[in-house]
Every structure is written in C-alpha cells, then in structure tokens.
PDB file of N, CA and C in Angstrom:
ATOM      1  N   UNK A   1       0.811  -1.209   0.000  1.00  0.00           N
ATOM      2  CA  UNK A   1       0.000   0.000   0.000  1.00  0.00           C
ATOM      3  C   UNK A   1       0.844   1.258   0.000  1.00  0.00           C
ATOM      4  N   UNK A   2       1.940   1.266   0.348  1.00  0.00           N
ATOM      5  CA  UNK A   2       3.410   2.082   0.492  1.00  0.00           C
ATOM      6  C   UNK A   2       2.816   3.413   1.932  1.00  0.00           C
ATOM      7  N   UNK A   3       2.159   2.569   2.535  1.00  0.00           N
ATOM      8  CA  UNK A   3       1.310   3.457   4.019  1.00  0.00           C
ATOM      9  C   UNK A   3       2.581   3.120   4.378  1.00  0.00           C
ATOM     10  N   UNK A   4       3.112   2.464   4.814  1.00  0.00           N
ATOM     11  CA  UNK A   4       3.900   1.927   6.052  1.00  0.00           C
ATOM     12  C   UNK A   4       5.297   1.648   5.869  1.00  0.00           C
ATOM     13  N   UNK A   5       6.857   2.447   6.260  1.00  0.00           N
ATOM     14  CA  UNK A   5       7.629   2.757   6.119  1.00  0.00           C
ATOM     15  C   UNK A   5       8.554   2.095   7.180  1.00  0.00           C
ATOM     16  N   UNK A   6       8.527   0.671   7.210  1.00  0.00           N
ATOM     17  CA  UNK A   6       9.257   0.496   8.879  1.00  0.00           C
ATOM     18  C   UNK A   6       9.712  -0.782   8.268  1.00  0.00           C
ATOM     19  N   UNK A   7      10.198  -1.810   9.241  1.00  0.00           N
ATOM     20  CA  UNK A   7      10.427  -3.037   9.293  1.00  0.00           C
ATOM     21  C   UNK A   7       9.400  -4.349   9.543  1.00  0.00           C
ATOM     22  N   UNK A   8       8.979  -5.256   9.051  1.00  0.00           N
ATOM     23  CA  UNK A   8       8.283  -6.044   9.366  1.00  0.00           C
ATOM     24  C   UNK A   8       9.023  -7.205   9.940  1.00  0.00           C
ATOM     25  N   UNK A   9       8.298  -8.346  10.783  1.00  0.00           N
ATOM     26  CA  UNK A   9       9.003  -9.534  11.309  1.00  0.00           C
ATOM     27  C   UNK A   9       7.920 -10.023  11.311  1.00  0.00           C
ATOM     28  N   UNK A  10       8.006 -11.034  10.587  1.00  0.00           N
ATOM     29  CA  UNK A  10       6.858 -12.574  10.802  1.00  0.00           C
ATOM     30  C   UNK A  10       7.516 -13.489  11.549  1.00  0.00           C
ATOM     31  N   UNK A  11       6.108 -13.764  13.011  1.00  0.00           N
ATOM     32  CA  UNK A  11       5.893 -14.693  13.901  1.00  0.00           C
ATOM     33  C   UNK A  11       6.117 -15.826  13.397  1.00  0.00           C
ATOM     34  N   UNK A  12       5.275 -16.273  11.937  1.00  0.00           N
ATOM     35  CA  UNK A  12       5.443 -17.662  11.626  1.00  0.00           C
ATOM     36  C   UNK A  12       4.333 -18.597  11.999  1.00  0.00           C
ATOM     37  N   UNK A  13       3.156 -17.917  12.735  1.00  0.00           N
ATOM     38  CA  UNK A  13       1.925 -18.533  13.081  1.00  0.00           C
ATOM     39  C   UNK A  13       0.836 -17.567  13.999  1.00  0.00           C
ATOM     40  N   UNK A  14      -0.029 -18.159  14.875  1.00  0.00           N
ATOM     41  CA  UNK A  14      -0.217 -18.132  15.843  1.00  0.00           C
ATOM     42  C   UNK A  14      -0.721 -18.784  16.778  1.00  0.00           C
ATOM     43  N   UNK A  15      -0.798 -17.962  18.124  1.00  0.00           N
ATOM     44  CA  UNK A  15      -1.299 -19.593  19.138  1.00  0.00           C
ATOM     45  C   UNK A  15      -2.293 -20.202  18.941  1.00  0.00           C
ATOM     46  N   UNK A  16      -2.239 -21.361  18.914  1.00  0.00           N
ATOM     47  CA  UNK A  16      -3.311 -21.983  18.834  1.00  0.00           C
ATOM     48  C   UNK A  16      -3.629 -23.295  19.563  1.00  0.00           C
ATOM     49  N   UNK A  17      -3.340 -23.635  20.664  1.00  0.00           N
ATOM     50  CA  UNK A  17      -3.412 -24.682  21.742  1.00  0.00           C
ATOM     51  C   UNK A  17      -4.294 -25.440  20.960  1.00  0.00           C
ATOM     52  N   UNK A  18      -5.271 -25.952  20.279  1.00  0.00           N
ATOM     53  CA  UNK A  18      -6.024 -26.682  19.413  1.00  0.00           C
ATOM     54  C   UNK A  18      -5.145 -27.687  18.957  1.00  0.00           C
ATOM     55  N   UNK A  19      -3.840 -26.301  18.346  1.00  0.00           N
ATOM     56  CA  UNK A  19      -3.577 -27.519  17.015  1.00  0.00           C
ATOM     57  C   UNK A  19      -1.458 -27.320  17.634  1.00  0.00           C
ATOM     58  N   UNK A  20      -1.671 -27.157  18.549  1.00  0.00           N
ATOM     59  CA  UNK A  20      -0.173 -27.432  19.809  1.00  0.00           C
ATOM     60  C   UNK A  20       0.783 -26.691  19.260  1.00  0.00           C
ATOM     61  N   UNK A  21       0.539 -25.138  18.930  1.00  0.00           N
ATOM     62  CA  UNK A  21       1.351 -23.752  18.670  1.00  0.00           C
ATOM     63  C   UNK A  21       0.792 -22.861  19.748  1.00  0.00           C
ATOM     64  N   UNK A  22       1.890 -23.171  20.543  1.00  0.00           N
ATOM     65  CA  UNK A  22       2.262 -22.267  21.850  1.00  0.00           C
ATOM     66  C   UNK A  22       3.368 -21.313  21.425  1.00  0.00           C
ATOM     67  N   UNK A  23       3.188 -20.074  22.342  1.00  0.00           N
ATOM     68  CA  UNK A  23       4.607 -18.986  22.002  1.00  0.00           C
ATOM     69  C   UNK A  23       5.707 -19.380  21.577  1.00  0.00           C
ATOM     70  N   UNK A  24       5.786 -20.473  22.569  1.00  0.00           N
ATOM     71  CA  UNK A  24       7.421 -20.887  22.378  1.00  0.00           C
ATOM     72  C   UNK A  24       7.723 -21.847  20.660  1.00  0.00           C
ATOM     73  N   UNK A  25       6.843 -21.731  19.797  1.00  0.00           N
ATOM     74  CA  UNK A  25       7.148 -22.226  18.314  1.00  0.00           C
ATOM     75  C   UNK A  25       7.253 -21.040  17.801  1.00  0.00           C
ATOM     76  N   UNK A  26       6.915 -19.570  18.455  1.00  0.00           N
ATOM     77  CA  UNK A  26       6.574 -18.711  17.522  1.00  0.00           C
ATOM     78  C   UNK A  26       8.274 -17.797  17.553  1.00  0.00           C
ATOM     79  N   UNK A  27       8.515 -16.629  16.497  1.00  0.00           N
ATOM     80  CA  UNK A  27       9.448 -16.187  16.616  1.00  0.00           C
ATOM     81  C   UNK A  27       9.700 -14.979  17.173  1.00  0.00           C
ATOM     82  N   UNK A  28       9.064 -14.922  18.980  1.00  0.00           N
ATOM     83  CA  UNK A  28       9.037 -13.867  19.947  1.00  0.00           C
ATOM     84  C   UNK A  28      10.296 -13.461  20.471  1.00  0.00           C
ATOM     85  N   UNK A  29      10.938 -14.322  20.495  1.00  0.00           N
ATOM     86  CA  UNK A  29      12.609 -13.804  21.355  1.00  0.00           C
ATOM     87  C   UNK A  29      13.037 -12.611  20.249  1.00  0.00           C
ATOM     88  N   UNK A  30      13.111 -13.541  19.155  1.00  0.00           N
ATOM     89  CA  UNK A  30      13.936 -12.546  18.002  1.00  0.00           C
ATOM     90  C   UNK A  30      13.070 -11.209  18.109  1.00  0.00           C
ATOM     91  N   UNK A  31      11.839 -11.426  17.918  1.00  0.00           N
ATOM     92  CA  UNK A  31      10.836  -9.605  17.787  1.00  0.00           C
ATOM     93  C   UNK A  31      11.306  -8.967  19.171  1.00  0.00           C
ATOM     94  N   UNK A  32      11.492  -9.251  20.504  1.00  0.00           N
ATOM     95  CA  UNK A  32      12.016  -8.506  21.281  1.00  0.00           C
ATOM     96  C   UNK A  32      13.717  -8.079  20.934  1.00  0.00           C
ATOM     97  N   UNK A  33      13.948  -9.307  20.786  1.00  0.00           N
ATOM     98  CA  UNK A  33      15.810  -8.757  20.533  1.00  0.00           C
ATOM     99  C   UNK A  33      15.558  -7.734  19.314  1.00  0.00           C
ATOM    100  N   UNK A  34      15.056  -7.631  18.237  1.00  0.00           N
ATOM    101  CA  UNK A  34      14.572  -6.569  17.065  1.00  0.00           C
ATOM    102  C   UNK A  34      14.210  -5.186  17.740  1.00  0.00           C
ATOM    103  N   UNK A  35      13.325  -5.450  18.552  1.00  0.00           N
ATOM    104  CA  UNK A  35      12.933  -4.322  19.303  1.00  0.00           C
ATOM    105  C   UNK A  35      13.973  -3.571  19.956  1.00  0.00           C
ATOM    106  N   UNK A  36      14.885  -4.227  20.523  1.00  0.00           N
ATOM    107  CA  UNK A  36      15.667  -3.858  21.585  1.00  0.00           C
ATOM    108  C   UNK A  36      17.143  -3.112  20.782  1.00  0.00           C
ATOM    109  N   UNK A  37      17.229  -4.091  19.757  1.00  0.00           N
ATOM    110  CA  UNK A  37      18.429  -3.391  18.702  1.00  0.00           C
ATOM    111  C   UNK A  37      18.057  -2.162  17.867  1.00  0.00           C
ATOM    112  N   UNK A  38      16.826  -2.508  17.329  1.00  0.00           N
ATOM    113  CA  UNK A  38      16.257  -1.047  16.515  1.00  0.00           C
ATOM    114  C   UNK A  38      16.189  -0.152  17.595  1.00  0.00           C
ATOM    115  N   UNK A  39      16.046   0.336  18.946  1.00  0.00           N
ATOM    116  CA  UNK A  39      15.629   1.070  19.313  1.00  0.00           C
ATOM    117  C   UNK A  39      13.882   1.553  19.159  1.00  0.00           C
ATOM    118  N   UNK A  40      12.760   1.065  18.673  1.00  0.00           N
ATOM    119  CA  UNK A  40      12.176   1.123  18.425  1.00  0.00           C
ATOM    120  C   UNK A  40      11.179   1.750  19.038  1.00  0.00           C
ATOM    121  N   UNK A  41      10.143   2.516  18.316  1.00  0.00           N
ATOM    122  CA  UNK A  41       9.484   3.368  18.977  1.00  0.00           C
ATOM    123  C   UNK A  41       7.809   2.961  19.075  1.00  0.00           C
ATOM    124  N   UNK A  42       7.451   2.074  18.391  1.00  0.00           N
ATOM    125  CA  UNK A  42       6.342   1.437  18.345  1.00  0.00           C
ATOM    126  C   UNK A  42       6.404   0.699  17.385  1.00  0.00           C
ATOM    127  N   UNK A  43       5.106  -1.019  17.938  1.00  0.00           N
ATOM    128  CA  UNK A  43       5.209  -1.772  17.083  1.00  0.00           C
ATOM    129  C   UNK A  43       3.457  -2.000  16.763  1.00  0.00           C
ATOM    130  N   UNK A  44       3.171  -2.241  15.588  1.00  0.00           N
ATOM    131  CA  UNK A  44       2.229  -2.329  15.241  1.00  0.00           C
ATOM    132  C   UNK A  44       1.924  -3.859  15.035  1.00  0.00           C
ATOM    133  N   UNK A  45       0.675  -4.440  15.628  1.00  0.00           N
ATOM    134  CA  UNK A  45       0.712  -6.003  15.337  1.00  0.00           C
ATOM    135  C   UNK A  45      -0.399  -6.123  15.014  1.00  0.00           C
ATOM    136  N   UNK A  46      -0.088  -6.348  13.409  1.00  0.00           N
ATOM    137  CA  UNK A  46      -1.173  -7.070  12.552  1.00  0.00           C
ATOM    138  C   UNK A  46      -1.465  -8.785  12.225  1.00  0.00           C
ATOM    139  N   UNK A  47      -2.268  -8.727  12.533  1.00  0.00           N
ATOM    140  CA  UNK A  47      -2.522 -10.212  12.868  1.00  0.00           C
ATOM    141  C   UNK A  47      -3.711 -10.579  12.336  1.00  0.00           C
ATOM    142  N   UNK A  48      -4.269 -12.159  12.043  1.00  0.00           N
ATOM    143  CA  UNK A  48      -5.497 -12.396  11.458  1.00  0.00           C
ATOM    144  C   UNK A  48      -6.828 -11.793  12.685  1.00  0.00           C
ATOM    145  N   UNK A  49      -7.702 -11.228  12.018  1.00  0.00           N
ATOM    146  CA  UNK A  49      -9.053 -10.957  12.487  1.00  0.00           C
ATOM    147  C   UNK A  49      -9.929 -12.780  13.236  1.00  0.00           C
ATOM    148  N   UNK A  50      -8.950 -13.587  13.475  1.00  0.00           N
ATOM    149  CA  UNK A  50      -9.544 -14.362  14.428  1.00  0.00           C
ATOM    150  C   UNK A  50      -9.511 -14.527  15.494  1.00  0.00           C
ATOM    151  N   UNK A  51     -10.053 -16.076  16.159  1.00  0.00           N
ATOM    152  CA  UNK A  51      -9.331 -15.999  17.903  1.00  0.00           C
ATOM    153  C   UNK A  51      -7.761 -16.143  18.099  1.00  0.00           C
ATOM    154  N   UNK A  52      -7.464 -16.970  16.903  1.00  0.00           N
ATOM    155  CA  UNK A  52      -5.764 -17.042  17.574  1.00  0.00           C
ATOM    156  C   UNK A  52      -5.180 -16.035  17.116  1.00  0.00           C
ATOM    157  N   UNK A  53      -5.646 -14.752  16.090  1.00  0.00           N
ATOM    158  CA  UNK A  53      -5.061 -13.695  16.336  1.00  0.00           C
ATOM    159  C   UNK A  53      -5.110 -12.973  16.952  1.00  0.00           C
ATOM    160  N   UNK A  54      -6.047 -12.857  17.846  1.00  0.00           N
ATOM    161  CA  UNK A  54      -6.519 -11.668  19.033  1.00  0.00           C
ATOM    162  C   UNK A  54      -5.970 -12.417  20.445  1.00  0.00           C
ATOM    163  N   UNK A  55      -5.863 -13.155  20.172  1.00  0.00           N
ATOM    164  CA  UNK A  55      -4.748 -14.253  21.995  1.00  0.00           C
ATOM    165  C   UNK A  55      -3.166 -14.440  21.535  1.00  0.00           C
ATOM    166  N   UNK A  56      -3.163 -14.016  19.874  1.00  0.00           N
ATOM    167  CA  UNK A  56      -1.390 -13.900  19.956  1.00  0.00           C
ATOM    168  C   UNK A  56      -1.112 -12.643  20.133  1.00  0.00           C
ATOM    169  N   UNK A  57      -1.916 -11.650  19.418  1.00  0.00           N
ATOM    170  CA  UNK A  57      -1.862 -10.210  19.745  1.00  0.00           C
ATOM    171  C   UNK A  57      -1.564  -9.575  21.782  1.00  0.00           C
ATOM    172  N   UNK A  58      -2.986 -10.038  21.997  1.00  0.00           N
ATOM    173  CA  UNK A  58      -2.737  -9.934  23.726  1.00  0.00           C
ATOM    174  C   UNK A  58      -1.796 -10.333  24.263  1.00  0.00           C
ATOM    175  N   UNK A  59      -1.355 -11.798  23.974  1.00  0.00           N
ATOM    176  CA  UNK A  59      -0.020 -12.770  24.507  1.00  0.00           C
ATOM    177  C   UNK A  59       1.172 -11.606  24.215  1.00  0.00           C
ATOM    178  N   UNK A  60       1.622 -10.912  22.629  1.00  0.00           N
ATOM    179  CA  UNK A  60       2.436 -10.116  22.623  1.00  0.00           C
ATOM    180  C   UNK A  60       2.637  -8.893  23.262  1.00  0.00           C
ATOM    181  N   UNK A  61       1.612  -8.476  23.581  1.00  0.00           N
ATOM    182  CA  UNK A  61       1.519  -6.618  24.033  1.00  0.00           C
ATOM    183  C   UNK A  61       1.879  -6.588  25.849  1.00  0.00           C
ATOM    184  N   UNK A  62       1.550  -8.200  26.298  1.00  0.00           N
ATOM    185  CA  UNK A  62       1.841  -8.867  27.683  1.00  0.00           C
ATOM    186  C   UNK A  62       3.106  -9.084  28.024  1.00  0.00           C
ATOM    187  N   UNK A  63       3.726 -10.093  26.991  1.00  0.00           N
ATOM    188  CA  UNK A  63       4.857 -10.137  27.018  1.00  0.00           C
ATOM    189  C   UNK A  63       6.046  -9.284  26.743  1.00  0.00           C
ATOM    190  N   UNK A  64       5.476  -7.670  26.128  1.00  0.00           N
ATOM    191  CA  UNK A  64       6.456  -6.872  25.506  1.00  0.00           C
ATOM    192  C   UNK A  64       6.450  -5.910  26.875  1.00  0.00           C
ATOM    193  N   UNK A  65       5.224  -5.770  27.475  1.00  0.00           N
ATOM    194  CA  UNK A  65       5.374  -5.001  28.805  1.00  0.00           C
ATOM    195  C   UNK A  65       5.993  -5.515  29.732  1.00  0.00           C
ATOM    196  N   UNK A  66       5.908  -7.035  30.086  1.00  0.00           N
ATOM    197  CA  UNK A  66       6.633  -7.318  30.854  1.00  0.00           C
ATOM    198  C   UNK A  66       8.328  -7.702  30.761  1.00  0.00           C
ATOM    199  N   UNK A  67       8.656  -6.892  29.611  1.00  0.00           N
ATOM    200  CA  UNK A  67       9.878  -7.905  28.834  1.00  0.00           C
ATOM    201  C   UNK A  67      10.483  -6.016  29.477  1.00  0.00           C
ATOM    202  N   UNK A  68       9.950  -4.676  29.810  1.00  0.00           N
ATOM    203  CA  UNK A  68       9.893  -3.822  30.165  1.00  0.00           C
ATOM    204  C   UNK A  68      10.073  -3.291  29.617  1.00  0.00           C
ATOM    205  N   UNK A  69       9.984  -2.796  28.147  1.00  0.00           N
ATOM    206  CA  UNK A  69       9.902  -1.995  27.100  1.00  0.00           C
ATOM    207  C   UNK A  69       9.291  -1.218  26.864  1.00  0.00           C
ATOM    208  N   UNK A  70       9.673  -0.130  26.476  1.00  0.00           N
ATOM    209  CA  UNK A  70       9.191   1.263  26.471  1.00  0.00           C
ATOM    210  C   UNK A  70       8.500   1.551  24.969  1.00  0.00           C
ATOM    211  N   UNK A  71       7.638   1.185  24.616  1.00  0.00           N
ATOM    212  CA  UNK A  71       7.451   1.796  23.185  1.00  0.00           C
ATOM    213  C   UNK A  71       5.446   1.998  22.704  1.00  0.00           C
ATOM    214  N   UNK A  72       4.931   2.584  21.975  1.00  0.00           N
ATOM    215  CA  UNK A  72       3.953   2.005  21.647  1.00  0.00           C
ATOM    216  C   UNK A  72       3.611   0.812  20.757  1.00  0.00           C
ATOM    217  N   UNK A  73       2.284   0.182  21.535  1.00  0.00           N
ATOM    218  CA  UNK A  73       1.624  -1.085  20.735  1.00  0.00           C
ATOM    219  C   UNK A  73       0.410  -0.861  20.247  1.00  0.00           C
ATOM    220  N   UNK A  74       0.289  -1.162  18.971  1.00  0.00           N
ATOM    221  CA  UNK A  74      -1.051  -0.441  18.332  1.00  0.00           C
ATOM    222  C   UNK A  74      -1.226  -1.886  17.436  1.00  0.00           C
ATOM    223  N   UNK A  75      -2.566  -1.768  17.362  1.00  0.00           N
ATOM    224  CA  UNK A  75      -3.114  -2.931  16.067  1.00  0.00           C
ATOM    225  C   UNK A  75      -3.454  -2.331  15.022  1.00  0.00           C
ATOM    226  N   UNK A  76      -3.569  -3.276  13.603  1.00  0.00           N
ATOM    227  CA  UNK A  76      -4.274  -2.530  12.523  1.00  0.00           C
ATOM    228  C   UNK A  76      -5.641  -2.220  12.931  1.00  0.00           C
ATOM    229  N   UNK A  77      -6.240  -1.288  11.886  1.00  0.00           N
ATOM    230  CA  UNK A  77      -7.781  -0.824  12.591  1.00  0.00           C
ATOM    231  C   UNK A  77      -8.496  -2.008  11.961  1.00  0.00           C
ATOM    232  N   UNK A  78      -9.762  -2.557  12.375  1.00  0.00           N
ATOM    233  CA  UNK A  78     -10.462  -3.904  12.159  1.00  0.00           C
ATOM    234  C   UNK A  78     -12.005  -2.855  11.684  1.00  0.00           C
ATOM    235  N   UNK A  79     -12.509  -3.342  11.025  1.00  0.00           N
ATOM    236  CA  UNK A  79     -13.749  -3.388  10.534  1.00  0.00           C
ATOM    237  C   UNK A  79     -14.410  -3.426   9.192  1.00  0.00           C
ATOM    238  N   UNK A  80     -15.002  -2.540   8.651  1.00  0.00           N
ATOM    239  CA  UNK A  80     -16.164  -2.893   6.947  1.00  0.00           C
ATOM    240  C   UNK A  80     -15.127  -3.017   6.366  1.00  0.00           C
ATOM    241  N   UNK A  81     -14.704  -4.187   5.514  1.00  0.00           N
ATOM    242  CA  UNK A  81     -14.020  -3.821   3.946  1.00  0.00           C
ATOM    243  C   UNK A  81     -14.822  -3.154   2.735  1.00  0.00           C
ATOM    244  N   UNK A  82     -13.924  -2.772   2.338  1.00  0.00           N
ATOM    245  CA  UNK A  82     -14.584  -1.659   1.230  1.00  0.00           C
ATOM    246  C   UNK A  82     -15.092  -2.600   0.157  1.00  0.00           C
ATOM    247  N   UNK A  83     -16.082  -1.898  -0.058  1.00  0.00           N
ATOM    248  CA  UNK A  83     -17.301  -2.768  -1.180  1.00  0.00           C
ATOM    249  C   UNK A  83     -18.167  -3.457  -0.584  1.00  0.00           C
ATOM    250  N   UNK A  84     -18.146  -3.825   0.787  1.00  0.00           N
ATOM    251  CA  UNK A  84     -19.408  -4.805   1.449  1.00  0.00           C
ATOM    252  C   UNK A  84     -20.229  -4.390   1.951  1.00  0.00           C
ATOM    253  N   UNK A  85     -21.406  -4.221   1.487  1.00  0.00           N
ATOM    254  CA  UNK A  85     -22.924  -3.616   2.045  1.00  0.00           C
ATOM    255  C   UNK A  85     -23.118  -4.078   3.424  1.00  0.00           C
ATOM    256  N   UNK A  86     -23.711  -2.796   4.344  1.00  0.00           N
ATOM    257  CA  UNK A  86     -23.913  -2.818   5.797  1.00  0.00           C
ATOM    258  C   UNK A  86     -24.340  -3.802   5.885  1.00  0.00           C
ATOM    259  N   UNK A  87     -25.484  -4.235   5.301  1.00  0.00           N
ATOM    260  CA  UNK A  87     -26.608  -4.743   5.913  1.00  0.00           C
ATOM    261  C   UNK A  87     -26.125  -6.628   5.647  1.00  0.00           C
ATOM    262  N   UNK A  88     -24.642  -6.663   5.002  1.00  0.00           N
ATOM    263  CA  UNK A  88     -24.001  -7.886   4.596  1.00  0.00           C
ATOM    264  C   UNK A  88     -23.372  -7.756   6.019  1.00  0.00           C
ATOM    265  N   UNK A  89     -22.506  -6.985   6.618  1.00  0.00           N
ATOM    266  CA  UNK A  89     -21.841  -7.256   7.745  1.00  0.00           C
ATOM    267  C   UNK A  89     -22.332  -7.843   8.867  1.00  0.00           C
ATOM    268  N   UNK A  90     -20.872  -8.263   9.630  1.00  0.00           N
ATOM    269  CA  UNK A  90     -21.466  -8.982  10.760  1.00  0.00           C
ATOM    270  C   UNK A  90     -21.569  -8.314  11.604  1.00  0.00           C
ATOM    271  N   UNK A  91     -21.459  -8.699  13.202  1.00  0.00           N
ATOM    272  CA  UNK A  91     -21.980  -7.955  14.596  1.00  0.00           C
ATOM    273  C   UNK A  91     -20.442  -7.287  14.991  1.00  0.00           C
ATOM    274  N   UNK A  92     -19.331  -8.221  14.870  1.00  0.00           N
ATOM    275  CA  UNK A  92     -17.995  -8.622  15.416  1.00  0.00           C
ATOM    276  C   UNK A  92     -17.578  -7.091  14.671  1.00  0.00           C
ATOM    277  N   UNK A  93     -17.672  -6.936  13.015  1.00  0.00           N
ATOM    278  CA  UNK A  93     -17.109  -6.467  11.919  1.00  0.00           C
ATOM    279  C   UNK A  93     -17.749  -4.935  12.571  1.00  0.00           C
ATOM    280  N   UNK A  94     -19.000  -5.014  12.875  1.00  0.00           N
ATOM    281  CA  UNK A  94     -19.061  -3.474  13.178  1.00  0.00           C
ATOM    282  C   UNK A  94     -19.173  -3.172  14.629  1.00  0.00           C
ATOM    283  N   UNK A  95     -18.754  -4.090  15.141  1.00  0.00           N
ATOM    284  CA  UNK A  95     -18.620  -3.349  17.000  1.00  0.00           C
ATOM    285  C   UNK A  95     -16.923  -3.091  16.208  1.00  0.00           C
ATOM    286  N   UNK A  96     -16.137  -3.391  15.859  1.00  0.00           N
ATOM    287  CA  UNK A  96     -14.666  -3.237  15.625  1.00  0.00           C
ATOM    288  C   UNK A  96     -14.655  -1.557  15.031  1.00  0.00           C
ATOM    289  N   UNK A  97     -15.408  -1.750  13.724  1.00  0.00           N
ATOM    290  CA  UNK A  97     -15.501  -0.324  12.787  1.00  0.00           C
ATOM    291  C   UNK A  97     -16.122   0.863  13.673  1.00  0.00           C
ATOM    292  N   UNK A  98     -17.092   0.668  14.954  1.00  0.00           N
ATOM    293  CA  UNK A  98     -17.532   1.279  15.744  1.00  0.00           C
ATOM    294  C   UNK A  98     -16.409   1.349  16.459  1.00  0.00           C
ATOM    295  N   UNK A  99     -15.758   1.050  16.926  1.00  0.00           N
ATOM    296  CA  UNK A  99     -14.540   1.376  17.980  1.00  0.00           C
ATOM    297  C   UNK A  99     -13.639   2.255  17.381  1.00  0.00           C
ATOM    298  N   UNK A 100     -13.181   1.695  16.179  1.00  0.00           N
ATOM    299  CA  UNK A 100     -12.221   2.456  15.037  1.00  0.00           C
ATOM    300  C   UNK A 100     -12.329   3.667  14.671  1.00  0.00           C
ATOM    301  N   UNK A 101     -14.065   4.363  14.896  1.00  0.00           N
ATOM    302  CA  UNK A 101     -14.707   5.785  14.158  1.00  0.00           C
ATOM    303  C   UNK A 101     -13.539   6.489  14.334  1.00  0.00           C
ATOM    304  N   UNK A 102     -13.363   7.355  13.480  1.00  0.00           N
ATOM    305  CA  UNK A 102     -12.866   8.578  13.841  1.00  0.00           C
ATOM    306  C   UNK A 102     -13.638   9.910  13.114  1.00  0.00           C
ATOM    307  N   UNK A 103     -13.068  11.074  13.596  1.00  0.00           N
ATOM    308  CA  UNK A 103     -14.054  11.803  12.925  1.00  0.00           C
ATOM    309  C   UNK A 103     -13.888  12.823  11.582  1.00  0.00           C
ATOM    310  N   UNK A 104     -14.939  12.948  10.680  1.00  0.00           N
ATOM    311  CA  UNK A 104     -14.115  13.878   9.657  1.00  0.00           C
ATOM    312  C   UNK A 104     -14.703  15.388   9.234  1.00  0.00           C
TER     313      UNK A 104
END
C-alpha cells in the first residue's frame, strides 16, 4: 500500500493450543531482541481478524510489557471492507468499525 515505512518480522503462526502452537514455536525472542536493537518506537501487530489472532496479539503486548519496554503497541484498525454492504456485515465487523470511528 506504500502506508507503512518500517520493518516487518513474521511470527510464523499463531497460538493456537487446538492444534499445539504455543509462544514458544513462535518467533518472539527474536521480535524482542529486534525491538531492543532497533531502538524502536512502536510496534504495530497485525494479525489475522480471528481468535488465535486476538490471543497472539494480547499474549504479545503482555509479554512486551513485561519484557519492560518502552514503546507504543497499536493494532491494525479492524472493521467494513470496502465494497461490502452494511446490511451484509457482521456484529464482530461493526462493533470493531464502531470502535475504530474517527471523525471527519
């Protein structure tokens, strides 16, 4: 989209105790050691719009505070994709786009 001007690092999954991907398969040490070498000033974690992306997301923003790092954690914004009629959306899709409003 050429929005976004930084470094990316892929995890390589996410948790998913279901199917026996716990943190420790994922590639968290390295994103803190990344963090810690860039100096970094915020990390943005985009992740799938499911459950094991919203419990790897939390798991990370947990582990980056307690890892004692100073930076901001922000997610991508979640809600309507463009072209899909309201009345097609779900409940999930617009409590998210409702949180997201901003104003113009």
């Amino acid at each position: 989209t050429g929005q976004f001007n930084g470094t990316y690092h892929v995890l390589g999954g996410a948790i998913s105790p279901i199917d026996g991907i716990g943190p420790e398969q994922l590639h968290i040490p390295e994103l803190i050691e990344r963090i810690k070498q860039d100096d970094a000033e915020e990390i943005i974690i985009a992740t799938n719009a499911s459950v094991e992306g919203e419990s790897t997301a939390l798991f990370l923003q947990r582990f980056i505070r307690e890892a004692g790092l100073k930076l901001t954690i922000s997610r991508l914004a979640r809600g309507i994709p463009v072209g899909v009629d309201l009345e097609y959306a779900d409940q999930i899709s617009l409590t998210h786009a409702l949180e997201g409003r901003r104003e113009i």
